[in-house]
Protein backbone atom coordinates (compact mmCIF):
# COMPACT_ATOMS: atom_id res chain seq x y z
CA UNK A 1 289.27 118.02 171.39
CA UNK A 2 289.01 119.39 174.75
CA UNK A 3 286.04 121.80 173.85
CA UNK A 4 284.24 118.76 172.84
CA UNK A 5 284.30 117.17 176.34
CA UNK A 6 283.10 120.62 177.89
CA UNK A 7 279.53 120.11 177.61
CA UNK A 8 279.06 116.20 178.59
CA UNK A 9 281.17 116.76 181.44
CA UNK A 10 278.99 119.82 182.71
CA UNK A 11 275.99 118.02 182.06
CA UNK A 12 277.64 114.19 184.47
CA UNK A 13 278.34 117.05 186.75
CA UNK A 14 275.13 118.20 187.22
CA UNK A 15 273.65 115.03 187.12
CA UNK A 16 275.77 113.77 189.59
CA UNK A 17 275.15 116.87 192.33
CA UNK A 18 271.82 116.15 191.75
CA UNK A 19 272.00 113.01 192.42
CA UNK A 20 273.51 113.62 195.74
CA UNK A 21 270.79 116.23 196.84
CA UNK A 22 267.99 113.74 196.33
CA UNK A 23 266.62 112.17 199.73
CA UNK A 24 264.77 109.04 200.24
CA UNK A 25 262.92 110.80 203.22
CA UNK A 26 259.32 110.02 203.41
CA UNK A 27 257.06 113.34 203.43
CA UNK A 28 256.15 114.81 206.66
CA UNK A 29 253.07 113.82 207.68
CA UNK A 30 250.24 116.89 207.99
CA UNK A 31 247.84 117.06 210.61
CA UNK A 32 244.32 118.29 210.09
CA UNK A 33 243.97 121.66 211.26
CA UNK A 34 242.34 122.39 214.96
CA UNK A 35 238.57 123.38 215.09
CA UNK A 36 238.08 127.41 215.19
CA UNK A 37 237.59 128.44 218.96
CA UNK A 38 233.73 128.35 219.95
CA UNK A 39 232.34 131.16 222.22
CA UNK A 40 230.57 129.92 225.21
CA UNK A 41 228.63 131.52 227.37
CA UNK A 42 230.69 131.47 230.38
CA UNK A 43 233.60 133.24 227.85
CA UNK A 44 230.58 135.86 226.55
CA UNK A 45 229.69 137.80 229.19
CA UNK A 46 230.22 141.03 226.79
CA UNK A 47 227.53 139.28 224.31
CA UNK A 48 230.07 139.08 221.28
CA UNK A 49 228.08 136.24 220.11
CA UNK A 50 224.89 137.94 219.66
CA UNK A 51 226.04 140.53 217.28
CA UNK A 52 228.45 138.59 215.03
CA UNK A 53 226.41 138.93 212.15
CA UNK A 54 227.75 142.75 211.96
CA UNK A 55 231.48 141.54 210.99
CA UNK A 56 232.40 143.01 207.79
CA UNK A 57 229.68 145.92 207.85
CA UNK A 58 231.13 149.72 208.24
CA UNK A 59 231.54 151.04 211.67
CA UNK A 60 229.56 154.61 212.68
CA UNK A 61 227.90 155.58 215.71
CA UNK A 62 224.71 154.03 215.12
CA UNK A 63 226.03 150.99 214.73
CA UNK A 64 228.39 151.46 218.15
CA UNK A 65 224.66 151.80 220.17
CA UNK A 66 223.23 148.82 218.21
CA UNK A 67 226.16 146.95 219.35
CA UNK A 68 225.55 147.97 222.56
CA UNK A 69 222.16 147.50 223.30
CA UNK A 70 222.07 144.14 221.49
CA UNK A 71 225.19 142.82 223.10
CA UNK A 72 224.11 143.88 226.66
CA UNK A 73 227.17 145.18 227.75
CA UNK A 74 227.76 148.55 229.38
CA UNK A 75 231.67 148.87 227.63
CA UNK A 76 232.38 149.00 224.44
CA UNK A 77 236.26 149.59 222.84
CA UNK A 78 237.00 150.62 219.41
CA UNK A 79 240.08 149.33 218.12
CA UNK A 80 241.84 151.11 214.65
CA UNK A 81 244.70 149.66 213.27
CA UNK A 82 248.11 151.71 214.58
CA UNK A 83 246.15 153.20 217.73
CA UNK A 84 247.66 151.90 221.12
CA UNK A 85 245.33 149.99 223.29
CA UNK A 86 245.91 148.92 227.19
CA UNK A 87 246.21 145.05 227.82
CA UNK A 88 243.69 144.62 230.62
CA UNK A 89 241.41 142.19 230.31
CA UNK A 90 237.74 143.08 230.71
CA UNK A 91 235.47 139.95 230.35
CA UNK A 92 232.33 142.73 229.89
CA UNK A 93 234.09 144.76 227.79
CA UNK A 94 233.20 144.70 223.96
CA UNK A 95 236.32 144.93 221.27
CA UNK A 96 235.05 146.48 218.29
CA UNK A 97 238.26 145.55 215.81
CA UNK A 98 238.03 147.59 212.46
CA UNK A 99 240.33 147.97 209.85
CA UNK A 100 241.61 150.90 207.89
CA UNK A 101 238.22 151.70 205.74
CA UNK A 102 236.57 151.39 209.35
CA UNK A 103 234.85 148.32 208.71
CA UNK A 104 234.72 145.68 211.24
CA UNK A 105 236.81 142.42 211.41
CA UNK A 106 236.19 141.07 215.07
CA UNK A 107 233.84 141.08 217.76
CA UNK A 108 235.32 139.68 221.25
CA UNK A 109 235.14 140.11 224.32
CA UNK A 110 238.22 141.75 226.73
C-alpha cells in the first residue's frame, strides 16, 4: 500500500516547492538603450569621420595612404588583435582597428 502513495506524494511535493519558488514580483522595468556616440568635429581632429565608409573592407597599404590622405591626418596606427599598443592618447592620431582576416572594424581617433 505504501508503493501506491509514492508517486502522489512526489508529485504534492513538487507542487508544493514550486509553489514556494513562485514570486509575485512585478518585472523589472527595461530602459531603452542610449543613442550610439556621434563624432563631432571638435572630437575628429584625426578625420575618422570622413573615411568611415571603409569599415569592413580589407586592410593593405593602399588603403593605409587612402586613409591618410582622405582623413587629413599625419598619424596613422594599425591595431591587430593580440599586438600590444601604448595608451596615450593622440587626438590626431588615426586607429586603424582590424581583425584577424585584416579587415577593418573601427576607425577613431587616439
Amino acid at each position: 500500500m505504501l508503493l501506491a502513495w509514492k508517486p502522489w506524494l512526489a508529485a504534492a511535493g513538487l507542487s508544493l516547492m514550486t509553489a514556494c519558488s513562485a514570486t509575485n514580483d512585478p518585472p523589472v522595468p527595461r530602459a531603452p538603450a542610449p543613442e550610439p556616440p556621434r563624432v563631432t568635429e571638435v572630437e575628429d581632429a584625426c578625420g575618422a569621420g570622413r573615411v568611415q565608409d571603409r569599415v569592413g573592407r580589407h586592410f593593405d597599404e593602399a588603403l593605409g595612404a587612402s586613409l591618410r590622405e582622405e582623413s587629413g591626418t599625419d598619424t596613422l596606427r594599425v591595431m591587430r588583435p593580440g599586438e600590444a599598443h601604448t595608451l596615450d592618447y593622440r587626438a590626431e592620431r588615426l586607429n586603424v582597428r582590424l581583425d584577424d582576416r585584416d579587415r577593418i572594424t573601427a576607425l577613431n581617433c587616439g
